[in-house]
Protein backbone atom coordinates (compact mmCIF):
# COMPACT_ATOMS: atom_id res chain seq x y z
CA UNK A 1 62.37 22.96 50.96
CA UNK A 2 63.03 25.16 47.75
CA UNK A 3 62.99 28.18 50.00
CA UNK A 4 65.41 26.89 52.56
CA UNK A 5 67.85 26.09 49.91
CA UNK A 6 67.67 29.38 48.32
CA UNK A 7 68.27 30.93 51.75
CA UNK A 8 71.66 28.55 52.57
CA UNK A 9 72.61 29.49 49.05
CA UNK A 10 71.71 33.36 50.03
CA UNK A 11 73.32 32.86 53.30
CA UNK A 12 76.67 31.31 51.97
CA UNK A 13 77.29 33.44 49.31
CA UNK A 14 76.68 36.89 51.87
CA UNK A 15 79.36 35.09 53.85
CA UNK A 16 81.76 34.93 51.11
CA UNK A 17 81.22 38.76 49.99
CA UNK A 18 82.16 39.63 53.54
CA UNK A 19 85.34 37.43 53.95
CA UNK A 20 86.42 39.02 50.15
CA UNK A 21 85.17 42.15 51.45
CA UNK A 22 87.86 42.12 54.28
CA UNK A 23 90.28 40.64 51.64
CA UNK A 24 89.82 43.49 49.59
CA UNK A 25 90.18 45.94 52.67
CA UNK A 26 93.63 44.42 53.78
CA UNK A 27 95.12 44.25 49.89
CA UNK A 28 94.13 47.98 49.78
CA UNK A 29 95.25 48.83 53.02
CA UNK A 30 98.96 47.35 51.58
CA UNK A 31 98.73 49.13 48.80
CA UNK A 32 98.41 52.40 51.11
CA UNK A 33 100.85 51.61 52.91
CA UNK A 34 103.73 51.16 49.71
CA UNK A 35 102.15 54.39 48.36
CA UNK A 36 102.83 56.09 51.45
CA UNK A 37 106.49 54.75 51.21
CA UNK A 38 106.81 55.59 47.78
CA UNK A 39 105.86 59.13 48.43
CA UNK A 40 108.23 59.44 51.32
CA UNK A 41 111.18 58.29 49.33
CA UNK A 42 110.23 60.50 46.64
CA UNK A 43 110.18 63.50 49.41
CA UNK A 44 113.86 62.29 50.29
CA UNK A 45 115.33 62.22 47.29
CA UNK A 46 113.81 65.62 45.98
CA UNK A 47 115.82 66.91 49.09
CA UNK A 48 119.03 64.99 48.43
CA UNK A 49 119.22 66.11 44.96
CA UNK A 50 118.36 70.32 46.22
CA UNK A 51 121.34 69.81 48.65
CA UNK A 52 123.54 68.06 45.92
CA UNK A 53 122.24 70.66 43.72
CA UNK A 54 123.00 73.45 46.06
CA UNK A 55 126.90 71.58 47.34
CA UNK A 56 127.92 71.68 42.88
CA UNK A 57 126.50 75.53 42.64
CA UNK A 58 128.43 76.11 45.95
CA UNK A 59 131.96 74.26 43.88
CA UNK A 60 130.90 76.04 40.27
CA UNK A 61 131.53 79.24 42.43
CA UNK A 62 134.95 78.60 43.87
């Protein structure tokens, strides 16, 4: 009897590691995701500001 309860109580808690396993997996998967966003809009606005950059040196010169 003692071993079968250790077992359900092995059993139970190896369930709950996997379902905050795959928890873990989709928060961090998320979190990819905004970083990815993040660097893309950092790409963008590194370009905007060259070409706004580039449009003031272009008025300086007239």
């Amino acid at each position: 009897m003692l071993v079968l309860s250790i077992l359900f109580v092995g059993v139970i808690s190896c369930k709950d590691t996997k379902k905050e396993q795959q928890e873990l997996d989709a928060t961090l998967d998320k979190i990819e995701a905004v970083e990815q966003d993040v660097d893309q809009t950092t790409e963008e606005l590194d370009q905007k500001a060259e070409e706004v950059e580039s449009a003031l040196s272009e008025l300086d010169n007239l």
